[in-house]
N, C-alpha and C. Protein backbone atom coordinates (compact mmCIF):
# COMPACT_ATOMS: atom_id res chain seq x y z
N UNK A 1 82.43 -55.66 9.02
CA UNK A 1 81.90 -54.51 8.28
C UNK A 1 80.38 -54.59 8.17
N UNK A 2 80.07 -55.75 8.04
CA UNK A 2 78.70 -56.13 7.96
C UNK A 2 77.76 -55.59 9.12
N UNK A 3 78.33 -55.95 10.44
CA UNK A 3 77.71 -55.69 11.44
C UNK A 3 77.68 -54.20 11.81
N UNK A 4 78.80 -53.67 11.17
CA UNK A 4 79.36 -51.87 11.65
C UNK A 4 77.95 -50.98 10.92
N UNK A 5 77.37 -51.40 9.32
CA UNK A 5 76.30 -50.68 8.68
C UNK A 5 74.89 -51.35 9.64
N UNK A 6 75.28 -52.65 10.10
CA UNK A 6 73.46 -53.14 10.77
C UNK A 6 73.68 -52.19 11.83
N UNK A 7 74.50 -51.55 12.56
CA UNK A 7 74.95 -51.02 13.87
C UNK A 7 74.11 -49.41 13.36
N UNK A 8 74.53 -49.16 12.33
CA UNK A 8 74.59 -47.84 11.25
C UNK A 8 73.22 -47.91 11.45
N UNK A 9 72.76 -48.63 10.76
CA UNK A 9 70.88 -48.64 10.20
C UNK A 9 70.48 -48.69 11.54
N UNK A 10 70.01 -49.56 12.67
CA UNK A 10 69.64 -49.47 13.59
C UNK A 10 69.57 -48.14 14.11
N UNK A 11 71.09 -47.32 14.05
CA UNK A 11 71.03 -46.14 15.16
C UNK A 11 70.44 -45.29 14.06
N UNK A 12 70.35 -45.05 13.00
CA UNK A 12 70.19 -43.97 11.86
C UNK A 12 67.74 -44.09 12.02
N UNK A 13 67.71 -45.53 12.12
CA UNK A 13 66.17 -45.82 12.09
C UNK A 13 66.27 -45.00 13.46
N UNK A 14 66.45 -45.34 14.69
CA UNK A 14 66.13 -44.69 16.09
C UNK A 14 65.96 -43.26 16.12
N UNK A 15 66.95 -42.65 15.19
CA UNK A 15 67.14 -41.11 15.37
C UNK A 15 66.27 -40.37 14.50
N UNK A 16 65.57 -41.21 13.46
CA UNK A 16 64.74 -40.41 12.66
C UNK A 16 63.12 -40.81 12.98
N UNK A 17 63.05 -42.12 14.07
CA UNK A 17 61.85 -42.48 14.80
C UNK A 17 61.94 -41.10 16.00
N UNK A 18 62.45 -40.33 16.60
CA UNK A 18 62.82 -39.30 17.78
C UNK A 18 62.06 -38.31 16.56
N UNK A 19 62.87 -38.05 15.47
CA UNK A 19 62.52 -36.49 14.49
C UNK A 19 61.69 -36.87 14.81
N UNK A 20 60.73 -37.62 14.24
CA UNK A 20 59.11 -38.05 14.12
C UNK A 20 58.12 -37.31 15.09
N UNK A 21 58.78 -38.02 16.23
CA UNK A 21 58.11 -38.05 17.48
C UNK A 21 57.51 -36.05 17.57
N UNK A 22 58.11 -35.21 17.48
CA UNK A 22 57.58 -33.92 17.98
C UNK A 22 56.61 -33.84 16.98
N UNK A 23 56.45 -34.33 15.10
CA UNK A 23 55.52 -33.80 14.52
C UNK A 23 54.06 -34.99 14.55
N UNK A 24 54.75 -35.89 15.06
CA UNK A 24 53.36 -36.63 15.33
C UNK A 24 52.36 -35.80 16.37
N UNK A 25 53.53 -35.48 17.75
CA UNK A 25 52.35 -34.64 18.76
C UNK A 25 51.74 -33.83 17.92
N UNK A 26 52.44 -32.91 17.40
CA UNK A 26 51.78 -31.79 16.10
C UNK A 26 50.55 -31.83 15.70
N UNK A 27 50.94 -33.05 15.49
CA UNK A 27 49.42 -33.29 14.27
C UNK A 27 48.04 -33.66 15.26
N UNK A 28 49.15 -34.62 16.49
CA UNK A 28 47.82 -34.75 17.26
C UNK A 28 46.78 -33.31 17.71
N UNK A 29 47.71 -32.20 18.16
CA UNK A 29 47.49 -31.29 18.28
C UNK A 29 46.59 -30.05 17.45
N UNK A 30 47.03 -30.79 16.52
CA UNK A 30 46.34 -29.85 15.19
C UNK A 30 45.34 -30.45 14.42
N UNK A 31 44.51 -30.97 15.18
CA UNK A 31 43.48 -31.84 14.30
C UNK A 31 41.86 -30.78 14.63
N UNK A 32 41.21 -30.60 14.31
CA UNK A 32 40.28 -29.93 14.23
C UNK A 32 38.70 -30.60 14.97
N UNK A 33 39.38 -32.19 14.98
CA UNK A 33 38.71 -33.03 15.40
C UNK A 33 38.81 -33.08 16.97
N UNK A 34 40.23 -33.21 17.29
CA UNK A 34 40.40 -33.84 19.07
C UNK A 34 40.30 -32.30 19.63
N UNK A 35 40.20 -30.82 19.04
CA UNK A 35 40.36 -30.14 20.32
C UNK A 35 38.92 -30.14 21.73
N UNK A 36 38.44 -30.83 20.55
CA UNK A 36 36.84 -31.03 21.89
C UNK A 36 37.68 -31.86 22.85
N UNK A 37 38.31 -33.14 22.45
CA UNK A 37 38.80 -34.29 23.25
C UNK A 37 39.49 -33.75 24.05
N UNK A 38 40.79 -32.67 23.45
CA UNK A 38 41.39 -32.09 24.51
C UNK A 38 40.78 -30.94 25.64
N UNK A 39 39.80 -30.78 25.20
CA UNK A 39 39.41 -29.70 26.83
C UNK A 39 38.73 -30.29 27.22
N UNK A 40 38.04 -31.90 26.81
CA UNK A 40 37.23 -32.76 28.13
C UNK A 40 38.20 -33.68 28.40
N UNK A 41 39.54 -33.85 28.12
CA UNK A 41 40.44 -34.65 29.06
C UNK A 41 40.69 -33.64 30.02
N UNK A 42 41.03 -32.48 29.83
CA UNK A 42 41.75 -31.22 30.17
C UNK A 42 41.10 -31.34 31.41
N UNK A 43 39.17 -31.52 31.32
CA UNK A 43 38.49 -30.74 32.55
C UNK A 43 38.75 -32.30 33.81
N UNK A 44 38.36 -33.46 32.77
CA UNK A 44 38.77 -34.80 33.26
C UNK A 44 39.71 -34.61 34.57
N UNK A 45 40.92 -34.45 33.85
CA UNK A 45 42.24 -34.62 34.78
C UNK A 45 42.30 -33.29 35.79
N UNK A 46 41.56 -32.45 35.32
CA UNK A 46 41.46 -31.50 36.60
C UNK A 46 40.68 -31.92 37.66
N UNK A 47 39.80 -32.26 37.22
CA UNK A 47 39.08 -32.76 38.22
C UNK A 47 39.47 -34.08 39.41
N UNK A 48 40.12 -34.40 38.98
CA UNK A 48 41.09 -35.85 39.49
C UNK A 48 42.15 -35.22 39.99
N UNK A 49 42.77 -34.07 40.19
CA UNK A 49 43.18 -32.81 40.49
C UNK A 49 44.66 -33.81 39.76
N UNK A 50 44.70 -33.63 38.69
CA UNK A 50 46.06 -34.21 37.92
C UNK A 50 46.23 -33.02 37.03
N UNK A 51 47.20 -31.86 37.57
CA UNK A 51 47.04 -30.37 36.74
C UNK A 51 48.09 -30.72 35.83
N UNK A 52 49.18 -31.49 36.34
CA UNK A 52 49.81 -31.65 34.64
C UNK A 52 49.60 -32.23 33.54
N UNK A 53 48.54 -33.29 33.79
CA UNK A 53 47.72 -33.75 32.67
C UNK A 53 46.81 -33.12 32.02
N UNK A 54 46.21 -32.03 33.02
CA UNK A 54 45.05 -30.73 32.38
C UNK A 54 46.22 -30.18 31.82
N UNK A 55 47.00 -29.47 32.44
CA UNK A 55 48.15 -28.45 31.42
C UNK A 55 47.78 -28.86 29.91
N UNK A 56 48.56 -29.89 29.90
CA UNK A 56 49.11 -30.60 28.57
C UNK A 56 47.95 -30.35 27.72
N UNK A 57 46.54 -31.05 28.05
CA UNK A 57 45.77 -31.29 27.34
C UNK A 57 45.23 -29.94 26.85
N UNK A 58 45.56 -28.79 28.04
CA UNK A 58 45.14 -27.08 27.37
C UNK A 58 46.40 -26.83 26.73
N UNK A 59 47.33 -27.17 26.57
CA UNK A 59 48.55 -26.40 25.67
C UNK A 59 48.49 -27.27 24.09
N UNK A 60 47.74 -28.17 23.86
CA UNK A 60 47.35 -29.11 22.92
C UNK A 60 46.23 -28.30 22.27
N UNK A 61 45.06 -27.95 23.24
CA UNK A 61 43.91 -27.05 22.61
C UNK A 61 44.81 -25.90 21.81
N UNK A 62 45.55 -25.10 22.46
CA UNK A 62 46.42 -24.18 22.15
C UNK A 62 47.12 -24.17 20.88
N UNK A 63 47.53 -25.24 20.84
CA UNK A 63 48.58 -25.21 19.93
C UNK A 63 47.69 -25.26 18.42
N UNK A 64 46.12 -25.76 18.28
CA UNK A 64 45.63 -25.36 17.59
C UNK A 64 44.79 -24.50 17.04
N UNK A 65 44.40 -23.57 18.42
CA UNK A 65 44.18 -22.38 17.77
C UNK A 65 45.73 -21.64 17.61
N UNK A 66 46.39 -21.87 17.80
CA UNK A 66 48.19 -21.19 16.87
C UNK A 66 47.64 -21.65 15.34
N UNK A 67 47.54 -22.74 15.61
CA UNK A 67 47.96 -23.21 13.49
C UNK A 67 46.67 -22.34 13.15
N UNK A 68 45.77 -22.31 13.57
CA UNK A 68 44.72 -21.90 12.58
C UNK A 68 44.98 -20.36 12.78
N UNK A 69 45.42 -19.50 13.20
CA UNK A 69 45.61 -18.10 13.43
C UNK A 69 46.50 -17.91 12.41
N UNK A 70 47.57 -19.32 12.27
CA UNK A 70 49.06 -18.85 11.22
C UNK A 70 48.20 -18.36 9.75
N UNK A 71 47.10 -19.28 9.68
CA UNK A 71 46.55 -18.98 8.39
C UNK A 71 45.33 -18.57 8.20
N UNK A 72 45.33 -17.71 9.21
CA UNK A 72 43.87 -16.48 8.96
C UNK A 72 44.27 -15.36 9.30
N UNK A 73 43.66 -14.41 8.73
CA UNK A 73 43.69 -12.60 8.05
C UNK A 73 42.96 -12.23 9.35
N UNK A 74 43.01 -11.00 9.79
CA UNK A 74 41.63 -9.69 10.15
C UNK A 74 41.37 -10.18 11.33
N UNK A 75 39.84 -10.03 11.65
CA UNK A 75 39.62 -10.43 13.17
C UNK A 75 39.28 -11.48 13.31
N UNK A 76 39.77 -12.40 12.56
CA UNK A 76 39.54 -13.99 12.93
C UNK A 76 41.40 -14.32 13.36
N UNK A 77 41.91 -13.63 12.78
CA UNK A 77 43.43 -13.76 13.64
C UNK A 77 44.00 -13.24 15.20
N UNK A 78 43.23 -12.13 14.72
CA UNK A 78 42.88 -11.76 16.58
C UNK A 78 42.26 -12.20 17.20
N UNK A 79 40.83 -12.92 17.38
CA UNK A 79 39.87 -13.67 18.05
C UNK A 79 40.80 -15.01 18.33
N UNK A 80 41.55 -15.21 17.43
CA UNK A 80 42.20 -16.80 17.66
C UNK A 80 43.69 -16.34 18.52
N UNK A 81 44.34 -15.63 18.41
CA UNK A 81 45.39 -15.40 18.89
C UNK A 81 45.44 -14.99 20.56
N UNK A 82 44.08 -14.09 20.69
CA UNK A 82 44.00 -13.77 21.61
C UNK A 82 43.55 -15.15 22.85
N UNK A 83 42.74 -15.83 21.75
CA UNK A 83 42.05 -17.39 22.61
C UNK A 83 43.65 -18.09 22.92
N UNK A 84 44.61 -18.08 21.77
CA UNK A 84 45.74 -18.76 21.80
C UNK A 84 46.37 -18.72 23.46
N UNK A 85 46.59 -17.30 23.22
CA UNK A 85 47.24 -16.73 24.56
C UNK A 85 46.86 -16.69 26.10
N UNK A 86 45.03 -16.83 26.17
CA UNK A 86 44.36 -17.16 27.38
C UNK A 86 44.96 -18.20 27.30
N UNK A 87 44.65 -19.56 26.66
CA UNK A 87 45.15 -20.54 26.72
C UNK A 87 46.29 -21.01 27.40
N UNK A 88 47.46 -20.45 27.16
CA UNK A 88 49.03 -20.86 27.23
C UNK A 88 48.63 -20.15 28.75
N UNK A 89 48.13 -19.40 28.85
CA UNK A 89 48.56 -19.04 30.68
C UNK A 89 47.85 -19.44 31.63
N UNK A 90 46.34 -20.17 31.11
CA UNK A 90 45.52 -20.82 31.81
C UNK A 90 46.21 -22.12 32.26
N UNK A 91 46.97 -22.64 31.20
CA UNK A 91 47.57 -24.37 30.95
C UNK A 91 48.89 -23.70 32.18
N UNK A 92 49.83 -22.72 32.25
CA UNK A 92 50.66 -22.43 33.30
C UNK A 92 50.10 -22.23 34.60
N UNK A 93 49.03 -21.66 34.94
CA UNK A 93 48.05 -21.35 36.36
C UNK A 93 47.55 -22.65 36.84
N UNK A 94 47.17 -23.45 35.54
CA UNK A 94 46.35 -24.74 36.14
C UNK A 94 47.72 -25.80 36.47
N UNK A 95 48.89 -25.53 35.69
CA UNK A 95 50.14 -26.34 36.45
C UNK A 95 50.77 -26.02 37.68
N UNK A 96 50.40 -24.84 37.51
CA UNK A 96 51.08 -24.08 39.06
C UNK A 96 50.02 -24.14 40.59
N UNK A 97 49.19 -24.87 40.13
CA UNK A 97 48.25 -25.18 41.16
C UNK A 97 47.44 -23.78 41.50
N UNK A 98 47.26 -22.82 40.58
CA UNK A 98 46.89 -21.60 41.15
C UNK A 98 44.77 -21.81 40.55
N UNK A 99 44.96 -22.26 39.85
CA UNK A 99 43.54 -22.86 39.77
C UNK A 99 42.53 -22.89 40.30
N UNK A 100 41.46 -22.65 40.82
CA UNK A 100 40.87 -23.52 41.81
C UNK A 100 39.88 -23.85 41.54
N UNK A 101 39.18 -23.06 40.85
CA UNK A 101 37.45 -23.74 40.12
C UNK A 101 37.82 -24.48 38.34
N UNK A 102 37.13 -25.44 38.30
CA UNK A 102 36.44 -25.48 36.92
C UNK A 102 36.04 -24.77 35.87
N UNK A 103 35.00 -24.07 36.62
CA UNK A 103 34.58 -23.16 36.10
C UNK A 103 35.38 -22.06 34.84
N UNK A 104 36.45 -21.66 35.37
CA UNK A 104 37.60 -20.91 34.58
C UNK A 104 38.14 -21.52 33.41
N UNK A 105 38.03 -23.30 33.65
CA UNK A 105 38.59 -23.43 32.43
C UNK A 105 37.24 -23.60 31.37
N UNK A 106 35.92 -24.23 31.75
CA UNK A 106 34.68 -23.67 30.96
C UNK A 106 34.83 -22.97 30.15
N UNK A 107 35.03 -21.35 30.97
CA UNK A 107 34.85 -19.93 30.18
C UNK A 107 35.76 -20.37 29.39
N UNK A 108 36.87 -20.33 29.34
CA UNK A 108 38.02 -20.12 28.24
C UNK A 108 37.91 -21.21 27.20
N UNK A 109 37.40 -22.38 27.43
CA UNK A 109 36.64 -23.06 26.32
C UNK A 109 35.83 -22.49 25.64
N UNK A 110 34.98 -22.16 26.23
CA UNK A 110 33.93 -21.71 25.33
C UNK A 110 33.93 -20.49 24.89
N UNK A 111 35.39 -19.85 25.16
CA UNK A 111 35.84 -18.35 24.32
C UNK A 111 36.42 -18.69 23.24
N UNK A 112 37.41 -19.80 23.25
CA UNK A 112 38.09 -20.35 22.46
C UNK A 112 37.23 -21.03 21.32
N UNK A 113 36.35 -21.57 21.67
CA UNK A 113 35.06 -22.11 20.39
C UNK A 113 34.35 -20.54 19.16
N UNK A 114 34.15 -19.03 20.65
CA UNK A 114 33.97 -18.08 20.00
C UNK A 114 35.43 -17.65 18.71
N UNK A 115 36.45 -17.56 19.21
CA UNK A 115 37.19 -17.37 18.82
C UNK A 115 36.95 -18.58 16.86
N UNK A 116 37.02 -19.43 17.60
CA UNK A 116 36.85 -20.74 16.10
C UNK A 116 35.91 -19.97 15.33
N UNK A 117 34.93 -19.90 15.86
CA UNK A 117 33.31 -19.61 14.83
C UNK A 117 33.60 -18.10 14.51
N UNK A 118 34.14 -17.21 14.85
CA UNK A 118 34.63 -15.67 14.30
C UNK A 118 35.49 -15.68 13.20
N UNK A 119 36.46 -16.68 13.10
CA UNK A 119 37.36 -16.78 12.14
C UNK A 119 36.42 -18.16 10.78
N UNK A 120 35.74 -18.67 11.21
CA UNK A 120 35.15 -19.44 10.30
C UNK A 120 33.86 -18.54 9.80
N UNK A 121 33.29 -17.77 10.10
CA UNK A 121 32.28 -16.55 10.43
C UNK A 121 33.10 -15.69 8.72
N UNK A 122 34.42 -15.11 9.25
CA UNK A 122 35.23 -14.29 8.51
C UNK A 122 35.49 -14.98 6.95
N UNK A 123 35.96 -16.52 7.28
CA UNK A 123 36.15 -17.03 6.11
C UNK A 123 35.25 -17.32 4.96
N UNK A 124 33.83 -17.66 5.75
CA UNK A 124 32.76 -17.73 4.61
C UNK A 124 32.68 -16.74 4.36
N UNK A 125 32.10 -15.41 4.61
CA UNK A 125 32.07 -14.10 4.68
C UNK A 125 33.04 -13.55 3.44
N UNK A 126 34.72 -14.07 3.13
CA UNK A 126 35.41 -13.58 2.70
C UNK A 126 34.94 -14.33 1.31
N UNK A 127 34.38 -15.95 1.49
CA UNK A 127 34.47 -16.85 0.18
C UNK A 127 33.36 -16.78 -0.65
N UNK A 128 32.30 -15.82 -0.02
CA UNK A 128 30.95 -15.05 -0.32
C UNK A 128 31.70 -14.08 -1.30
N UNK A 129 31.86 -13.08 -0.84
CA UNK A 129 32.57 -12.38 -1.84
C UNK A 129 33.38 -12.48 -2.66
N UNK A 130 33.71 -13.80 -3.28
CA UNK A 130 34.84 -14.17 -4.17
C UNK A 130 34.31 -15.19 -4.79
N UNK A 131 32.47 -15.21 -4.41
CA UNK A 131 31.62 -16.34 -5.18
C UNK A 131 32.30 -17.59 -5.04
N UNK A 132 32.90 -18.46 -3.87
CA UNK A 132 33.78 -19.49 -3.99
C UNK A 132 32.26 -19.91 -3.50
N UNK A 133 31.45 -20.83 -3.55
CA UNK A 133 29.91 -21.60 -2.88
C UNK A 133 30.81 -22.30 -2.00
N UNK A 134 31.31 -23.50 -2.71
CA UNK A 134 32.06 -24.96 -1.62
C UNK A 134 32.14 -24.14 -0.80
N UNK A 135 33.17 -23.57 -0.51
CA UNK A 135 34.04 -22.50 0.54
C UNK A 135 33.10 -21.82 1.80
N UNK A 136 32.05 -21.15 0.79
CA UNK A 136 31.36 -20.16 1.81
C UNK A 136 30.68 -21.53 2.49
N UNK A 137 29.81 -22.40 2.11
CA UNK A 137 28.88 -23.14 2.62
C UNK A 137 30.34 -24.46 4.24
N UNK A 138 31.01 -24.67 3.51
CA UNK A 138 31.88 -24.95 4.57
C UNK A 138 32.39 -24.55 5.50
N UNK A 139 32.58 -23.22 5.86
CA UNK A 139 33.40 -22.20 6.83
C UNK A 139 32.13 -22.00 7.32
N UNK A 140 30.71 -21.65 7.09
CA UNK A 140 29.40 -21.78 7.19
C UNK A 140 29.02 -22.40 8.44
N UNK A 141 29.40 -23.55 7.96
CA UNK A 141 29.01 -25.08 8.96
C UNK A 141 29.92 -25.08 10.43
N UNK A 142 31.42 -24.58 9.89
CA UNK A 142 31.89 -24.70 10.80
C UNK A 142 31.72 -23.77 11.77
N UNK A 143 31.45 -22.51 11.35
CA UNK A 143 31.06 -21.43 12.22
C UNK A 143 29.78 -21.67 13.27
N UNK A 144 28.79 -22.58 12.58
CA UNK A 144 27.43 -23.04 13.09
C UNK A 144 28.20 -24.28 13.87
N UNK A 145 29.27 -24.87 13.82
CA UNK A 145 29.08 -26.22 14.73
C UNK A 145 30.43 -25.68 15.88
N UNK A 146 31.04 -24.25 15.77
CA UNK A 146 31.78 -23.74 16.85
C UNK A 146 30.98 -23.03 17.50
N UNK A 147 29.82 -22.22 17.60
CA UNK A 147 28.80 -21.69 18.11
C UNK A 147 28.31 -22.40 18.95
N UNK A 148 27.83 -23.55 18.49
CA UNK A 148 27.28 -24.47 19.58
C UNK A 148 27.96 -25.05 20.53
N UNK A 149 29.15 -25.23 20.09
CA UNK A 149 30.39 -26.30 20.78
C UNK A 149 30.60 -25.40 22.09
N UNK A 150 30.63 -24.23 21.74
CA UNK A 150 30.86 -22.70 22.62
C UNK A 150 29.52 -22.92 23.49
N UNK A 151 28.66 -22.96 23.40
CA UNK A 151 27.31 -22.93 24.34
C UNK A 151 27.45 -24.30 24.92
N UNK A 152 27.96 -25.08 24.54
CA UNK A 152 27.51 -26.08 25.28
C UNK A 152 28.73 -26.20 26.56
N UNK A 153 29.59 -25.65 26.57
CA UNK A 153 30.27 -25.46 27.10
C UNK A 153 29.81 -24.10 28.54
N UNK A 154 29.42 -23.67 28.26
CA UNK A 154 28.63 -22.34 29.32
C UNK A 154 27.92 -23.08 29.96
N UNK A 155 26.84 -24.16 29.73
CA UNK A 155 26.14 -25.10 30.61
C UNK A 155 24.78 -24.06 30.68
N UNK A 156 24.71 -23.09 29.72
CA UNK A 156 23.20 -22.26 29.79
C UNK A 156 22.36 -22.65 28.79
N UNK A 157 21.26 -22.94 28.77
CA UNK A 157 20.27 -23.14 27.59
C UNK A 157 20.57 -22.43 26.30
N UNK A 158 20.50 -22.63 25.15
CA UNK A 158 20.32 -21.86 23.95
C UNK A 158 19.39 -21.72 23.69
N UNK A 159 18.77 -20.25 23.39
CA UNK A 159 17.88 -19.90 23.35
C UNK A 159 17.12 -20.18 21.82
N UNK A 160 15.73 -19.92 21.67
CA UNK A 160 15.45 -20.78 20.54
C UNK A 160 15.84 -19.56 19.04
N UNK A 161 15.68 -18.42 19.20
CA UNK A 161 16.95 -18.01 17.78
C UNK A 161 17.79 -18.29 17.87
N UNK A 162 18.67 -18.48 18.65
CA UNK A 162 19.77 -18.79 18.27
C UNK A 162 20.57 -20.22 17.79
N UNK A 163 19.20 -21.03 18.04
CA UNK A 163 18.91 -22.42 17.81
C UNK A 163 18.37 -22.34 15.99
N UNK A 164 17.88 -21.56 15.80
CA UNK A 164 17.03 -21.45 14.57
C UNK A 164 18.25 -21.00 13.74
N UNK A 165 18.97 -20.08 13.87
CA UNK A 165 19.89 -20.12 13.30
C UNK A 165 20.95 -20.70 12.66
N UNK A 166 21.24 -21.39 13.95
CA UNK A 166 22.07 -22.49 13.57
C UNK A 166 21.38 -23.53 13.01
N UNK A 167 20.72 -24.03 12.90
CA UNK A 167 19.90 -24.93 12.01
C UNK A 167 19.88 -24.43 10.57
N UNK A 168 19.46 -22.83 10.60
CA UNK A 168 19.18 -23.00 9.07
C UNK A 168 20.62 -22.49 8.50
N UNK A 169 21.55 -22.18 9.15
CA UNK A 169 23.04 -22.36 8.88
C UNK A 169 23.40 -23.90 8.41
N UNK A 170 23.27 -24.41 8.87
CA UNK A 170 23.48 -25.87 8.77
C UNK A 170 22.90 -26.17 7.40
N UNK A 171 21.50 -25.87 7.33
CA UNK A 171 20.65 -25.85 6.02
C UNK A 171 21.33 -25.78 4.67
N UNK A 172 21.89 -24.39 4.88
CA UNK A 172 22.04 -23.57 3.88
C UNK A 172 23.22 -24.18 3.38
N UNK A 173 24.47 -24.48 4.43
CA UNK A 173 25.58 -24.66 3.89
C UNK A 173 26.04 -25.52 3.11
N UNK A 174 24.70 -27.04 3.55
CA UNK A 174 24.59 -27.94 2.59
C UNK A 174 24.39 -27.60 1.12
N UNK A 175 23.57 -27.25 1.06
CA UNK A 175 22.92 -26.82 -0.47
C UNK A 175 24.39 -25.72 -1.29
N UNK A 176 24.87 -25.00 -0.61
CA UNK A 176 26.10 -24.34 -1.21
C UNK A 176 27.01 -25.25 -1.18
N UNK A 177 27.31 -26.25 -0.17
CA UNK A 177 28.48 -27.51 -0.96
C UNK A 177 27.70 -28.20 -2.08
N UNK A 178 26.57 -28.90 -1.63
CA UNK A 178 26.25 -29.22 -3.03
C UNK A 178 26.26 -28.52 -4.36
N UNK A 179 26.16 -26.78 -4.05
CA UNK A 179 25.32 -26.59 -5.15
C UNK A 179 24.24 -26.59 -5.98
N UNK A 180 23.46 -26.57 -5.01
CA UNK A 180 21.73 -26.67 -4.88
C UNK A 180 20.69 -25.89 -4.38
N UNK A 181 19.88 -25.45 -4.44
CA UNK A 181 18.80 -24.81 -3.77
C UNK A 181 19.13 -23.69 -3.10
N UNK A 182 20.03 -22.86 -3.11
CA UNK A 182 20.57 -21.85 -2.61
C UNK A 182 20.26 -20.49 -3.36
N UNK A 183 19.75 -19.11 -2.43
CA UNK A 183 19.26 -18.13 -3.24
C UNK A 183 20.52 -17.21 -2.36
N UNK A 184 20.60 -16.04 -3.73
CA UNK A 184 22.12 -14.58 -2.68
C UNK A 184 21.24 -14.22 -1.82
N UNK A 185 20.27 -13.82 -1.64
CA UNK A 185 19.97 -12.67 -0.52
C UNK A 185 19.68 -13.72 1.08
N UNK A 186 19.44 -15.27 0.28
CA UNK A 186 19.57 -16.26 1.82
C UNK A 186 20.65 -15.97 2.38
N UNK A 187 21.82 -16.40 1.50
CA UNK A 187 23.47 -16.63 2.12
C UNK A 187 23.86 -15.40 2.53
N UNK A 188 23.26 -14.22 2.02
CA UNK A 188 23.63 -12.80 2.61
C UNK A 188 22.87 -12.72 4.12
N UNK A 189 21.64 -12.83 4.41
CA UNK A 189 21.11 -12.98 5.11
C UNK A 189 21.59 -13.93 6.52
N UNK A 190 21.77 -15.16 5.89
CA UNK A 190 22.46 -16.23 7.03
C UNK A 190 23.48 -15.77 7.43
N UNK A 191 24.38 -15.10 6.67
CA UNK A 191 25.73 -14.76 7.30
C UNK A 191 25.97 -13.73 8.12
N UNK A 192 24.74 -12.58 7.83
CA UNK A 192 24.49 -11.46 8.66
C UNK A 192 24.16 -11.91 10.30
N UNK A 193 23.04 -13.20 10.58
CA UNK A 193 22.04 -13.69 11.93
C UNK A 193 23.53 -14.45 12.13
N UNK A 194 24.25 -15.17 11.53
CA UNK A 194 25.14 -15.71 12.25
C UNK A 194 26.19 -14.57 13.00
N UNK A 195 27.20 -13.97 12.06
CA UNK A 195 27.57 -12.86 12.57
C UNK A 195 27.06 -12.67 14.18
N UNK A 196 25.70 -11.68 13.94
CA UNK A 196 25.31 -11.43 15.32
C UNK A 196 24.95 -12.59 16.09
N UNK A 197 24.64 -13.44 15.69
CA UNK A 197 24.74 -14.37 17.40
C UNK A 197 26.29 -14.93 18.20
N UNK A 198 27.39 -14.59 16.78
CA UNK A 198 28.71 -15.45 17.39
C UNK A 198 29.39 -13.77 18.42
N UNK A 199 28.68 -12.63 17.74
CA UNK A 199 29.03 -11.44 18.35
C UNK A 199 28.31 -11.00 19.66
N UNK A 200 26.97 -11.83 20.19
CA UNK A 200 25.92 -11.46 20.94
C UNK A 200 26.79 -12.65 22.27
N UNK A 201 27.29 -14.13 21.46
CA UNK A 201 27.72 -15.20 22.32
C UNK A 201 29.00 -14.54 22.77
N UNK A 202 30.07 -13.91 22.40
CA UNK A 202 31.16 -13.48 22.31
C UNK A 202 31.02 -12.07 23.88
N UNK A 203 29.80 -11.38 23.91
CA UNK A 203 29.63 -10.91 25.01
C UNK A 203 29.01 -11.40 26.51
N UNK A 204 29.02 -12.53 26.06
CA UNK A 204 28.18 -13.39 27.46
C UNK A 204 29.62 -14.13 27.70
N UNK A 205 29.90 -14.65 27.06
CA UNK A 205 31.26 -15.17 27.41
C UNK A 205 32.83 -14.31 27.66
N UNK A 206 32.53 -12.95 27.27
CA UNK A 206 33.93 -12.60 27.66
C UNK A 206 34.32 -12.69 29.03
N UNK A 207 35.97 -12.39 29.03
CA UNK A 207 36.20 -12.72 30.11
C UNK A 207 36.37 -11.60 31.30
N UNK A 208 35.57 -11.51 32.29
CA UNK A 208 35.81 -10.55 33.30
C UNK A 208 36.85 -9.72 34.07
């Protein structure tokens, strides 16, 4: 009897180490941190022409612009949904060997970064108007560090407003997490120059 429950526990530990297993990918997937990691393994293994290892690593990018779309409103749900969906068919074309430049998966990176900074764009924007500071100055930052993530990805210079911007985005957002040195007509102001540069980047990068 003894051995029939160690038999028990053993198989009962194995089967709930398996549950595990799909929400660990999850999380890998959904980190806000690795989707950079995943579209420079992505370009990595393409380049090594290993397309099911690019797949993966674009259906991983994917899967987190999904989570972040589940929980955003307006046109930061469309900007992300729509990035979602390039995604999932880029990651099928680049498995199907239909691929052939680099280049393609670039663009859709760096649409997918537009997509990030529109919905982080929306959220400060929304946390402005509901006087939340933490909030606005955070969605702030992130909007300023998906902007760039997006250009650097195009492989074109940033031009110096749009450099200035993001800097004093960066500026500003500090002082609103802290709670410091922050005036309304700045944060009205910053959010307006950001706006138009993630809307000015958003037309250089669409897709043809």
């Amino acid at each position: 009897m003894r051995y029939l429950n160690l038999i028990l526990l053993v198989v009962f530990i194995a089967a709930l180490t398996m549950a595990q297993t799909p929400v660990a990918v999850a999380a890998e997937a959904t980190s806000s941190t690795s989707i950079e990691q995943n579209f420079q393994k992505s370009k990595q293994n393409f380049l090594q022409k290993d397309m099911k290892a690019a797949a993966d690593e674009i259906r991983k990018g994917a899967a987190y612009l999904k989570s972040e779309a589940d929980a955003a409103t307006g046109k930061g749900k469309e900007a992300l949904m729509a990035s979602y969906r390039e995604l999932e068919k880029l990651a099928g074309d680049v498995e199907k060997g239909a691929v052939t430049s680099v280049k393609k998966l670039d663009a859709a990176f760096a649409r997918s970064y537009k997509a990030l900074a529109t919905n982080a764009h929306v959220k400060s924007t929304e946390a402005w108007a509901k006087k939340e500071i933490n909030n606005t100055g955070k969605n702030l930052e992130t909007a300023a560090d998906s902007l760039e993530r997006g250009f650097s990805w195009t492989g074109e210079k940033m031009k110096v407003g749009t450099k200035k911007v993001i800097e004093e985005s960066r500026d500003l957002s500090k002082k609103l997490k802290e709670d410091t040195g922050w005036a309304s007509d700045k944060v009205s102001k910053s959010l307006k120059n950001m706006g138009n540069e993630i809307e000015q980047f958003g037309k250089r990068v669409t897709a043809k």
